[in-house]
N, C-alpha and C. Protein backbone atom coordinates (compact mmCIF):
# COMPACT_ATOMS: atom_id res chain seq x y z
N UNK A 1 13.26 5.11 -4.06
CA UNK A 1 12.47 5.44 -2.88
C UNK A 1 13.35 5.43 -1.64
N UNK A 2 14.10 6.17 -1.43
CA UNK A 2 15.29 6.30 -0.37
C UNK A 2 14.91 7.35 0.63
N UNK A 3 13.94 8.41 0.56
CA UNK A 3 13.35 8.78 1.68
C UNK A 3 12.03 8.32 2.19
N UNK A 4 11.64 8.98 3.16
CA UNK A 4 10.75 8.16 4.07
C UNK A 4 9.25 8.85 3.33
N UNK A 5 8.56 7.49 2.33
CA UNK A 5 7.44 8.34 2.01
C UNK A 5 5.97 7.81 3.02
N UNK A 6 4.87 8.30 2.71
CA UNK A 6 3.23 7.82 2.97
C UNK A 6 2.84 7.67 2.23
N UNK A 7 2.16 6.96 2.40
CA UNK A 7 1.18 6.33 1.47
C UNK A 7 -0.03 5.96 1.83
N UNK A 8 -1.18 6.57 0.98
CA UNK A 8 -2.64 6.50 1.48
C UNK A 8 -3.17 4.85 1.06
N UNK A 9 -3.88 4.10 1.55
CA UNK A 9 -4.45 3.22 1.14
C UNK A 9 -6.03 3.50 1.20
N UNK A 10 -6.41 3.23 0.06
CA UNK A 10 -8.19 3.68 -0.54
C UNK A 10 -9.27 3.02 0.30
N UNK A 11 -9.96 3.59 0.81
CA UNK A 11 -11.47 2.90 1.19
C UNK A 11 -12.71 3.94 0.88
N UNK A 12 -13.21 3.75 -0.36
CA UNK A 12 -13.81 5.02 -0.65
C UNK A 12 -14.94 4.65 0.00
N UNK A 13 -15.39 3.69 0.97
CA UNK A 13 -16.58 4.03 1.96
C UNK A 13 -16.38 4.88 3.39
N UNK A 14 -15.17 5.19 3.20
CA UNK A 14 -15.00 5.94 4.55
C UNK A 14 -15.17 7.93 3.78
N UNK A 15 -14.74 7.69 2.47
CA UNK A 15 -14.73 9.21 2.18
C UNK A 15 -15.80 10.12 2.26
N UNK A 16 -15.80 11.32 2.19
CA UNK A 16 -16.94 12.00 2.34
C UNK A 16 -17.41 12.57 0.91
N UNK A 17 -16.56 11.86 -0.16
CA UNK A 17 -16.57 12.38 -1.12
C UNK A 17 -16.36 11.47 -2.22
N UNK A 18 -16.28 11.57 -3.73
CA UNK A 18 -15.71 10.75 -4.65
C UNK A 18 -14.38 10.03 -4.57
N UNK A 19 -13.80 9.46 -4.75
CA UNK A 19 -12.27 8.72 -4.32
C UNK A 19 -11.60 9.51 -4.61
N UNK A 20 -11.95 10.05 -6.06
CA UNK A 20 -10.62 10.79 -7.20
C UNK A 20 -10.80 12.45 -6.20
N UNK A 21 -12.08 12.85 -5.88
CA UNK A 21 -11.75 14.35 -5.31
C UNK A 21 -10.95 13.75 -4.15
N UNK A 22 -10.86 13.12 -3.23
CA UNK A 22 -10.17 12.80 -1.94
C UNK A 22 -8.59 12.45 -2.28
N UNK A 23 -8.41 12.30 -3.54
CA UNK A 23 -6.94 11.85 -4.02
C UNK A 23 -6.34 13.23 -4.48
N UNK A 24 -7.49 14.57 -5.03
CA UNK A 24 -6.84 15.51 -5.56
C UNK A 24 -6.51 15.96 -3.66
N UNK A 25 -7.48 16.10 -2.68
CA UNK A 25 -6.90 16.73 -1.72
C UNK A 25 -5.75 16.13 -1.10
N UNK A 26 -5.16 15.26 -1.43
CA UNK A 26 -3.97 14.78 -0.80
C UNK A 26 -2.81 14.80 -1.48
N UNK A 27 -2.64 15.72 -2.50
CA UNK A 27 -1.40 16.42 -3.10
C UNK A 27 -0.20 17.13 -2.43
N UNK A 28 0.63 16.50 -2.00
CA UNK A 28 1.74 17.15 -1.54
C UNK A 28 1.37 16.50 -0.33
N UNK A 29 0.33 16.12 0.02
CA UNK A 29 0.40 15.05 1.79
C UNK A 29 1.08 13.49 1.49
N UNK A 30 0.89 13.41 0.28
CA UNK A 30 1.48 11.68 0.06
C UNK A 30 2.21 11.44 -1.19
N UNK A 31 2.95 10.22 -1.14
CA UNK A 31 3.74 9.89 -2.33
C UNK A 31 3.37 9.15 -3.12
N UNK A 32 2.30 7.99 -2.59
CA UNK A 32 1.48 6.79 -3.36
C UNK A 32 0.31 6.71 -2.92
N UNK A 33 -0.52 6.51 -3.55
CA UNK A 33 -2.10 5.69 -3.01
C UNK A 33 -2.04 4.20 -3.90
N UNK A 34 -2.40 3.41 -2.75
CA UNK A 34 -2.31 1.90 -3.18
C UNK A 34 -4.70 2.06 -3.01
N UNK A 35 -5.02 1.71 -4.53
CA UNK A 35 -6.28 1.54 -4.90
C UNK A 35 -6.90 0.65 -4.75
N UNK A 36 -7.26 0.30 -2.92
CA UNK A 36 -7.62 -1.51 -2.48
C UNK A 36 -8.90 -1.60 -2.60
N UNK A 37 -9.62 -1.02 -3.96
CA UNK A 37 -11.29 -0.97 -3.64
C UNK A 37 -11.63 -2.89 -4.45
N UNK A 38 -11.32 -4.26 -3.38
CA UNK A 38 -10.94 -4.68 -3.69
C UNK A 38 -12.62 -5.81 -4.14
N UNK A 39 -13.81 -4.90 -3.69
CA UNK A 39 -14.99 -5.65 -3.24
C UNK A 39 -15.67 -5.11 -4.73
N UNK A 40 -15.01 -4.31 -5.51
CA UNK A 40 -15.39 -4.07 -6.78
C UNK A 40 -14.96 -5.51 -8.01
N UNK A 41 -16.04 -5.49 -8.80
CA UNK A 41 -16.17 -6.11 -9.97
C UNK A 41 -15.11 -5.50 -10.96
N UNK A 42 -14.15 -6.30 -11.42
CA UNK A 42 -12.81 -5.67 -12.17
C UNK A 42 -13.14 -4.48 -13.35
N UNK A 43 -14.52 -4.82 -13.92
CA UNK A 43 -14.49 -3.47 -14.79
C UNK A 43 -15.13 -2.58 -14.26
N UNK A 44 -15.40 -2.77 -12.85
CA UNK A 44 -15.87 -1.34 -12.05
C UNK A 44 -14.52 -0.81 -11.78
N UNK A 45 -13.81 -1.94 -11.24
CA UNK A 45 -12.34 -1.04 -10.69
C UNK A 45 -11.29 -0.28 -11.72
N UNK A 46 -11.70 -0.76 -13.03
CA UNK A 46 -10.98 -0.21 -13.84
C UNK A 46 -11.35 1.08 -14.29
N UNK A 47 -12.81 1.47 -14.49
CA UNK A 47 -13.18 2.93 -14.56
C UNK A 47 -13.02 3.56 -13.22
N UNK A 48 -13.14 3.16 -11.90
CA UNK A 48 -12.52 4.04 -11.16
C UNK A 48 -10.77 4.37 -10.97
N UNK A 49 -9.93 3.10 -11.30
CA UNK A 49 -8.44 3.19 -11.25
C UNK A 49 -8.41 4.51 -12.40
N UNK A 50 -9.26 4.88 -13.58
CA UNK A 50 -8.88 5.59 -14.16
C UNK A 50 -9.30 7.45 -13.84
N UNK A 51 -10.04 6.91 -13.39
CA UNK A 51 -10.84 8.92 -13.15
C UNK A 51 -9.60 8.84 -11.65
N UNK A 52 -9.02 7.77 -10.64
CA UNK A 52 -8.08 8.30 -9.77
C UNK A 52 -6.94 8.36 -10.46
N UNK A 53 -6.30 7.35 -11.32
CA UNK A 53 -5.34 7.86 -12.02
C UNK A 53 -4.39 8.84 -12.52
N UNK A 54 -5.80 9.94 -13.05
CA UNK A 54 -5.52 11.14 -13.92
C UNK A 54 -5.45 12.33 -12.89
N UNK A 55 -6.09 12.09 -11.55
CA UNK A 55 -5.80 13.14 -10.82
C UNK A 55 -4.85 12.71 -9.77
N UNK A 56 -4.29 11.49 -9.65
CA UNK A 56 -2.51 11.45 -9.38
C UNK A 56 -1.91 12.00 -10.33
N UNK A 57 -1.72 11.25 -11.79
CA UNK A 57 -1.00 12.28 -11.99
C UNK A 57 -0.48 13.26 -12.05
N UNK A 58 -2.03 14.03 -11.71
CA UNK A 58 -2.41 15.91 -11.76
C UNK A 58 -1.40 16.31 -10.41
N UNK A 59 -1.36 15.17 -9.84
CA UNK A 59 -0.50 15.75 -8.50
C UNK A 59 0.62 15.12 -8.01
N UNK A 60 1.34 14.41 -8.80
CA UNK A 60 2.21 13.54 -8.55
C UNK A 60 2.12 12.97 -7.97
N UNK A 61 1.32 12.01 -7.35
CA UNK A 61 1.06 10.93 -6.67
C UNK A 61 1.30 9.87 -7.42
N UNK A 62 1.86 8.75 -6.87
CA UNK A 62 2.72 7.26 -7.63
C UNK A 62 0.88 6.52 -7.55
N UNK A 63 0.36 6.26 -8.49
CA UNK A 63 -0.95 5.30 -7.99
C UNK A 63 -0.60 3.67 -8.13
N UNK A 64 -0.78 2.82 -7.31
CA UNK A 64 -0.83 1.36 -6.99
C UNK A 64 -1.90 1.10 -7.02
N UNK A 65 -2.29 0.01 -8.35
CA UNK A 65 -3.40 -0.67 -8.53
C UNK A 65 -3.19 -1.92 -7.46
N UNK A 66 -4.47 -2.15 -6.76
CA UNK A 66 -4.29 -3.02 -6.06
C UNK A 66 -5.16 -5.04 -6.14
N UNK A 67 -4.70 -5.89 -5.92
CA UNK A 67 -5.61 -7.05 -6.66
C UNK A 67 -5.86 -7.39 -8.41
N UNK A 68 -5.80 -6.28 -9.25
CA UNK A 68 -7.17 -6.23 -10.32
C UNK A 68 -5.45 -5.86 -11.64
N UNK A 69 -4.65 -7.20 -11.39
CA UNK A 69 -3.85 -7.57 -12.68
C UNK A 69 -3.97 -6.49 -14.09
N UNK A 70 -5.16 -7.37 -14.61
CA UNK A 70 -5.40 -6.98 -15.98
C UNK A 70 -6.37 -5.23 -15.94
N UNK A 71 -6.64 -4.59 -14.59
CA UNK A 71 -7.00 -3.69 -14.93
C UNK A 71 -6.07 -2.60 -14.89
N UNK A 72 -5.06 -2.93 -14.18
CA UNK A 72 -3.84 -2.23 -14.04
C UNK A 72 -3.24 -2.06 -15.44
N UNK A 73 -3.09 -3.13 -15.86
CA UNK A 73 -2.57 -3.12 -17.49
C UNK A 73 -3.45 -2.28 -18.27
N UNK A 74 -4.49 -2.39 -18.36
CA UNK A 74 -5.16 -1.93 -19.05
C UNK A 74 -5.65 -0.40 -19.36
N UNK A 75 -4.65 0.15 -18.15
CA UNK A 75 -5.01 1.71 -17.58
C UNK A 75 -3.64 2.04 -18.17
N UNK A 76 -2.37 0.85 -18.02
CA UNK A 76 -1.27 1.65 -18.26
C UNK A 76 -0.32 2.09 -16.64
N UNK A 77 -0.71 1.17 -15.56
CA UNK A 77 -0.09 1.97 -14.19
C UNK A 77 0.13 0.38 -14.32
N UNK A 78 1.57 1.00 -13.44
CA UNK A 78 3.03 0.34 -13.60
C UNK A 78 3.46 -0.28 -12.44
N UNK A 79 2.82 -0.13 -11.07
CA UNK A 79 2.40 -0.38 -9.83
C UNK A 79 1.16 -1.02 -9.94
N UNK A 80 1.87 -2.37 -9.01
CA UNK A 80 0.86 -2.98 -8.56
C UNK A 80 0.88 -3.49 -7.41
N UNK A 81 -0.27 -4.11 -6.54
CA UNK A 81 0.17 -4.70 -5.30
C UNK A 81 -0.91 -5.81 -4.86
N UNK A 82 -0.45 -6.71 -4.17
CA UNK A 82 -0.81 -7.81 -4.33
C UNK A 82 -1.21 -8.49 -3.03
N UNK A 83 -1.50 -8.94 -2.45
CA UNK A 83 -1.94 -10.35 -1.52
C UNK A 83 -1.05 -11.26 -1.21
N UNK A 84 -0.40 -11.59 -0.43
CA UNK A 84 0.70 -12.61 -0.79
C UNK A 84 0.47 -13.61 -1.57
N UNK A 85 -0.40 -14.16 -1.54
CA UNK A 85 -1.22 -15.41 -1.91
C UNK A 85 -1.31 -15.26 -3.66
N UNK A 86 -1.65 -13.86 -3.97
CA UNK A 86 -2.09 -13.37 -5.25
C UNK A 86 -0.21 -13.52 -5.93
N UNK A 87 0.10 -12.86 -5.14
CA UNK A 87 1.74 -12.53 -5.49
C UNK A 87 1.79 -13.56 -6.08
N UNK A 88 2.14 -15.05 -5.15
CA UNK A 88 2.80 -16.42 -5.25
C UNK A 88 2.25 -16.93 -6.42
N UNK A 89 0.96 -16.97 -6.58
CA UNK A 89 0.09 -17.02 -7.78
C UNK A 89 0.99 -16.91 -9.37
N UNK A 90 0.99 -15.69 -9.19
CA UNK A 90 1.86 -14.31 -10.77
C UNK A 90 2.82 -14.69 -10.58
N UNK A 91 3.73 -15.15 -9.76
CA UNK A 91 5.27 -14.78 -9.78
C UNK A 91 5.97 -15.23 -11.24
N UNK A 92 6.58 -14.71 -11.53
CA UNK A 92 6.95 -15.02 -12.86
C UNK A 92 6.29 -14.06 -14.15
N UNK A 93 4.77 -13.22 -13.50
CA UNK A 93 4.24 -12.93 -14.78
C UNK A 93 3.74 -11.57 -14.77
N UNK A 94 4.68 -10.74 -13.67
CA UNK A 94 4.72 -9.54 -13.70
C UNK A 94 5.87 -8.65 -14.43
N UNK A 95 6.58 -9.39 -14.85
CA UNK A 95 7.46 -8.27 -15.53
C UNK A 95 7.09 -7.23 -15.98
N UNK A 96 6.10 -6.60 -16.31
CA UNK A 96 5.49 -5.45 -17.20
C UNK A 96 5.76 -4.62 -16.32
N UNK A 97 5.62 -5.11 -14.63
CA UNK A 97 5.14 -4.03 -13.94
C UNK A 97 6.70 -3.37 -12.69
N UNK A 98 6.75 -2.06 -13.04
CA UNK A 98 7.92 -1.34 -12.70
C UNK A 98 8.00 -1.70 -11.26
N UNK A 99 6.67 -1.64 -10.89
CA UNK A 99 6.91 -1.85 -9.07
C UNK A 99 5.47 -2.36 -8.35
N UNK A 100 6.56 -3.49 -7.52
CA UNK A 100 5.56 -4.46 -6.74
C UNK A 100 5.66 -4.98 -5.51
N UNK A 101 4.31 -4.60 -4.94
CA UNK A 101 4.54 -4.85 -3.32
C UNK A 101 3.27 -6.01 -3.13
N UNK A 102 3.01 -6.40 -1.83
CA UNK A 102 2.38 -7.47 -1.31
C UNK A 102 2.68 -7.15 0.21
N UNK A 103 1.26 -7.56 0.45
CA UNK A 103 1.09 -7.33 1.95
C UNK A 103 1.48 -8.19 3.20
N UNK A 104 2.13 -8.20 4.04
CA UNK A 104 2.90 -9.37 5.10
C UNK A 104 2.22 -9.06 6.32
N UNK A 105 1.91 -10.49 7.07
CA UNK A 105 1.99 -10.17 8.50
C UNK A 105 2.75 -10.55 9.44
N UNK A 106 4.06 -11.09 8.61
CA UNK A 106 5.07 -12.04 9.69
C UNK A 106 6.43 -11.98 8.72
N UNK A 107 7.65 -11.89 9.46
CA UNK A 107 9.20 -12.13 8.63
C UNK A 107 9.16 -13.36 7.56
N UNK A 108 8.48 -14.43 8.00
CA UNK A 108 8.39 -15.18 6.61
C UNK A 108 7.71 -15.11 5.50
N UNK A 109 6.57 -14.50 5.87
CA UNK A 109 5.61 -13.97 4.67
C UNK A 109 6.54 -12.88 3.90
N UNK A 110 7.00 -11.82 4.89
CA UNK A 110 8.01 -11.05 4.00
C UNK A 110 9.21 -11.74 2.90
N UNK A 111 9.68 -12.50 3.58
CA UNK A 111 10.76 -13.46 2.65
C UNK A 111 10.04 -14.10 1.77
N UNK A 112 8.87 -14.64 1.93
CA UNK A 112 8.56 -15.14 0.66
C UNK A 112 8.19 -14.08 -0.45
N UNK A 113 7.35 -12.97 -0.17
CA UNK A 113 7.23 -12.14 -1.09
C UNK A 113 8.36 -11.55 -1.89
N UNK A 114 9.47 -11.67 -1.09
CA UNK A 114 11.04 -11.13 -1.71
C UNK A 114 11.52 -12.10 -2.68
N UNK A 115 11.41 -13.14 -2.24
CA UNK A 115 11.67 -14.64 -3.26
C UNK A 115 10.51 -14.59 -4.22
N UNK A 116 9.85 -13.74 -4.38
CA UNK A 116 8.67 -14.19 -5.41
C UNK A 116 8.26 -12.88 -6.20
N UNK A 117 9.55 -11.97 -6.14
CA UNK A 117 9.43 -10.75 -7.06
C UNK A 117 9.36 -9.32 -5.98
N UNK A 118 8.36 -9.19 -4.74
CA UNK A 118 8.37 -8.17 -4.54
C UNK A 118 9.38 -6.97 -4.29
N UNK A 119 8.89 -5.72 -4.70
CA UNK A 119 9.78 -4.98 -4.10
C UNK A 119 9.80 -4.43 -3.28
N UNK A 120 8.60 -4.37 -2.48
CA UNK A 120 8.42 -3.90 -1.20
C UNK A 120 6.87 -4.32 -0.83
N UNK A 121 7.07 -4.73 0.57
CA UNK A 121 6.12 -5.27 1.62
C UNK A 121 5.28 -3.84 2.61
N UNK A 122 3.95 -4.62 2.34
CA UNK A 122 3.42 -3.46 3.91
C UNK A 122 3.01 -4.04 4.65
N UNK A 123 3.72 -4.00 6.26
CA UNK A 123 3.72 -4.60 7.25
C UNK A 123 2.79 -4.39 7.80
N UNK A 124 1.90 -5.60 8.57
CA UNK A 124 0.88 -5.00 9.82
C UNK A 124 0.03 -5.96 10.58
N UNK A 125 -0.59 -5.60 11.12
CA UNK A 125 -0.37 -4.45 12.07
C UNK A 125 0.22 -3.88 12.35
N UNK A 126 1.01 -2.50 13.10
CA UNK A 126 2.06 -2.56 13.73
C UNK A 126 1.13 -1.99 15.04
N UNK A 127 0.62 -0.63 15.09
CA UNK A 127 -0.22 -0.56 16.64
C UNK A 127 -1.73 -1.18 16.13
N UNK A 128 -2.45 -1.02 17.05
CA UNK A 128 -4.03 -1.46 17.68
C UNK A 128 -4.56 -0.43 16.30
N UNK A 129 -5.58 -0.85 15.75
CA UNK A 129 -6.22 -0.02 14.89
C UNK A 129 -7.62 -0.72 14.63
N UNK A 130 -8.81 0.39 14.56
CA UNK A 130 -10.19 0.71 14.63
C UNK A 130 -10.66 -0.69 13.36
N UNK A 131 -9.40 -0.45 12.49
CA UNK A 131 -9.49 -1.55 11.14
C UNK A 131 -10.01 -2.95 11.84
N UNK A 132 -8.90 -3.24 13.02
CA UNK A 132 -9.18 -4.40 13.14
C UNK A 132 -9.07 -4.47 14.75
N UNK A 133 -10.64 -4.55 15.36
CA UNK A 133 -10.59 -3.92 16.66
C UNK A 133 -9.94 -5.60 17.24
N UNK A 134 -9.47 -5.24 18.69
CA UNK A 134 -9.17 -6.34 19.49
C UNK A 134 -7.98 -7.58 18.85
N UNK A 135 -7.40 -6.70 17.68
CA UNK A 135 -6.05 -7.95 17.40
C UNK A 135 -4.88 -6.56 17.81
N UNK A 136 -3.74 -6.94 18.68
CA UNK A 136 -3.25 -6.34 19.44
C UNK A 136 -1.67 -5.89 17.76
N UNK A 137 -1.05 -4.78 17.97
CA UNK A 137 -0.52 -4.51 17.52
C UNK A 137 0.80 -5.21 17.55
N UNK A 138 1.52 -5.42 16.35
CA UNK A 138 2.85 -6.34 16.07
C UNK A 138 4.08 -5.53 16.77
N UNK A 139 4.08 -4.35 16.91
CA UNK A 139 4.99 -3.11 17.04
C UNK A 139 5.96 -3.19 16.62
N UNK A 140 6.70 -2.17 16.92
CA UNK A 140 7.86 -1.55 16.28
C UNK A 140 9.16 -2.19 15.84
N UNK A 141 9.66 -3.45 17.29
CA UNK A 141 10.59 -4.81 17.13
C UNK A 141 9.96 -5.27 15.74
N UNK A 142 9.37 -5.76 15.67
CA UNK A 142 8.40 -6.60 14.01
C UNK A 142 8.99 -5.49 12.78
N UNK A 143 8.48 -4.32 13.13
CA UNK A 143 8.90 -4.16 11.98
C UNK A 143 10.47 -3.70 11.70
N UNK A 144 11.01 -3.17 12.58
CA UNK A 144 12.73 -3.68 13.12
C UNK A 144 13.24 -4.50 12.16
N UNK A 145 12.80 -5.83 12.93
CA UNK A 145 12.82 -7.07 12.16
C UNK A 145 12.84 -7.24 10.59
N UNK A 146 12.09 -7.05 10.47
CA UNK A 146 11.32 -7.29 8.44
C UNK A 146 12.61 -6.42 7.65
N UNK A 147 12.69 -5.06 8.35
CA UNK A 147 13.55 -3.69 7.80
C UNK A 147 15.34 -4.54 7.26
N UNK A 148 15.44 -5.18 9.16
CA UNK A 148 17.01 -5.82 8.62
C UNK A 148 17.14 -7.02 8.49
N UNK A 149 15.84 -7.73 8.19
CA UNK A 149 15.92 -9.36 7.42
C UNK A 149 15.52 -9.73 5.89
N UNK A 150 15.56 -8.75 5.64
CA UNK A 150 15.21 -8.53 4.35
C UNK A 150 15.60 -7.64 2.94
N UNK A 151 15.63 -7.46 2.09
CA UNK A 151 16.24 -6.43 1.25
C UNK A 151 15.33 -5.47 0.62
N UNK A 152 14.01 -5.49 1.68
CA UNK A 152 12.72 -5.08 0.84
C UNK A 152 12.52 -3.56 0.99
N UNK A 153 11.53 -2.79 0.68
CA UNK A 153 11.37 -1.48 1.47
C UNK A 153 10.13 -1.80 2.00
N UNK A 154 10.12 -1.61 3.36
CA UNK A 154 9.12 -1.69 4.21
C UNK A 154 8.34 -0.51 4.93
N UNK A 155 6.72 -0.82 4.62
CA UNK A 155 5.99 0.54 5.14
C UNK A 155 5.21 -0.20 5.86
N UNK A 156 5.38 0.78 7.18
CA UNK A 156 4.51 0.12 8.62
C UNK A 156 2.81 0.91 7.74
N UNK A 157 2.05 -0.77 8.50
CA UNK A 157 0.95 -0.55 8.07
C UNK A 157 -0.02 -0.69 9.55
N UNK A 158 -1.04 -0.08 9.56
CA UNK A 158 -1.84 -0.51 10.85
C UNK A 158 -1.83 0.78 11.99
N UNK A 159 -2.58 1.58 12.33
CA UNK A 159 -2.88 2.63 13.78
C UNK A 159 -2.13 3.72 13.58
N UNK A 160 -1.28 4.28 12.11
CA UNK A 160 -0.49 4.95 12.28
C UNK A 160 -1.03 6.55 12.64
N UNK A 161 -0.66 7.12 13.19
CA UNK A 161 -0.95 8.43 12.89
C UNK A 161 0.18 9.87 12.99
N UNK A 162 0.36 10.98 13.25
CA UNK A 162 0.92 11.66 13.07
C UNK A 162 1.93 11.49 14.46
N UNK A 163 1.12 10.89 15.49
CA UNK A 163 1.71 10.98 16.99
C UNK A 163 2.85 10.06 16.82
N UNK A 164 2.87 8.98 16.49
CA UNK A 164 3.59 7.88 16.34
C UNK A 164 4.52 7.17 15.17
N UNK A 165 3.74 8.34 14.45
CA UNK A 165 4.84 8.04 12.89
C UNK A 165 6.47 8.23 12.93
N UNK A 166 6.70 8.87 14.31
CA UNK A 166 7.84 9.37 14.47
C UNK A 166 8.70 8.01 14.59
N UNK A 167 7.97 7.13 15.51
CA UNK A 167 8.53 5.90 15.96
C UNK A 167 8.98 5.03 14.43
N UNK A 168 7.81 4.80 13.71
CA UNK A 168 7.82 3.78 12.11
C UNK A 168 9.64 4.62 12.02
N UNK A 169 9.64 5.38 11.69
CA UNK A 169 11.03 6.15 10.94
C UNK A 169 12.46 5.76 11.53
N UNK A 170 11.93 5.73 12.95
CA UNK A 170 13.47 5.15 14.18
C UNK A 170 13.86 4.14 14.05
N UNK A 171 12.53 2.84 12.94
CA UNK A 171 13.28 1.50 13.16
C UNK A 171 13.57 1.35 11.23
N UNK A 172 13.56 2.42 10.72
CA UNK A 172 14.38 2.14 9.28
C UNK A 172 13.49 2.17 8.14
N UNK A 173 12.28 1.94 8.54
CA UNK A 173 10.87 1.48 7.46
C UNK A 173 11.47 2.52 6.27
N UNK A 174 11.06 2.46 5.53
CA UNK A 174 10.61 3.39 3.96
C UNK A 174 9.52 3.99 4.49
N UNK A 175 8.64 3.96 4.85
CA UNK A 175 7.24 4.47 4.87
C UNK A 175 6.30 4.34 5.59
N UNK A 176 5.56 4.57 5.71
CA UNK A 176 3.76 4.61 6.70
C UNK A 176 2.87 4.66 5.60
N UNK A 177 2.28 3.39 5.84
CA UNK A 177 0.62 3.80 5.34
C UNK A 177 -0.68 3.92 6.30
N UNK A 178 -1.14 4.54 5.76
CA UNK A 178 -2.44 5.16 6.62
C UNK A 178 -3.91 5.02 5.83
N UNK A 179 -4.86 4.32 6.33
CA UNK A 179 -6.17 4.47 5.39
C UNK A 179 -6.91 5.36 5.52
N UNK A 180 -7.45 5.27 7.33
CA UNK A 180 -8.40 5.90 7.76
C UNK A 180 -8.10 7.65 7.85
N UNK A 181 -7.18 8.14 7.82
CA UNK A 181 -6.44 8.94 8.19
C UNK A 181 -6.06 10.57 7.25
N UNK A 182 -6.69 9.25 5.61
CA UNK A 182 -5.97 9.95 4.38
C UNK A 182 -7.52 9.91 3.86
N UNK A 183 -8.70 9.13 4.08
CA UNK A 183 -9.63 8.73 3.44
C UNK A 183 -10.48 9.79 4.07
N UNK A 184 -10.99 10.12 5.33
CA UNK A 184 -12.21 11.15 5.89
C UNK A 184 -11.60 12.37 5.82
């Protein structure tokens, strides 16, 4: 992952549509969707990880199961991503899985996720976002920071949009994720 990808993160209550049709329209707009439908019952999330699954594949999209361990396994996707908390939990008992990230909101949370397997962190806040009204954005220094204290690949998470994505790229990140953005 050496160029600068996006990556959608799932909220299929914002879609206007099924998850998996909203994943076929974002073919060639993104490189991963991380699957945070995290308020689902694990064998709900596992029949949906699979009907989105098959139409990443259909479009080359990398899919990241997100939270739901054993449903990830159970689909066969090789990506997973985690909670820090969840991370620290597993450490030791992910080997199966090709690639693993966990979510940070500070340089030490990042270091610990690096000490505890991950391979890449998504940072955030970085600006003001609708997600989480009135907590002020970490910006661009933060994620600066994380990019050269760490050995991780880092994707600014939080307000991104097309205006400002320019900035995530100037301080080194791997990537942008976007929810609201990729989801309506």
């Amino acid at each position: 992952m050496s160029m600068f990808k996006r990556i959608a993160i799932s909220n299929r209550s914002l879609c206007p549509r099924p998850l998996w049709e909203q994943a076929a329209l974002l073919g060639g707009r993104i490189d991963a969707l991380i699957l945070r439908e995290k308020d689902l019952k694990e064998w709900e999330y596992e029949g949906l990880a699979l009907k989105v699954q098959q139409v990443c594949q259909r479009q080359g999209i990398c899919l990241i199961c997100h939270t739901f361990v054993q449903a990830a396994r159970k689909i066969g996707c090789d990506a997973i991503h985690l909670p820090l908390a969840l991370l620290l939990e597993n450490q030791g008992l992910l080997d199966d899985f090709a690639l693993i990230g966990a979510s940070v909101h500070s340089l030490e949370e990042a270091k610990a996720a690096q000490g505890a397997g991950a391979h890449y962190v998504t940072a955030g806040n970085i600006f003001e976002t609708d997600c989480k009204p009135g907590l002020p954005g970490k910006g661009t220094d933060f994620l600066r920071a994380l990019c050269r204290e760490t050995q991780l690949e880092v994707y600014a998470l939080g307000g991104i949009t097309d205006d400002n994505e320019a900035e995530i790229l100037r301080t080194g990140a791997s990537g942008a994720c976007r929810m609201s953005g990729y989801m309506k």
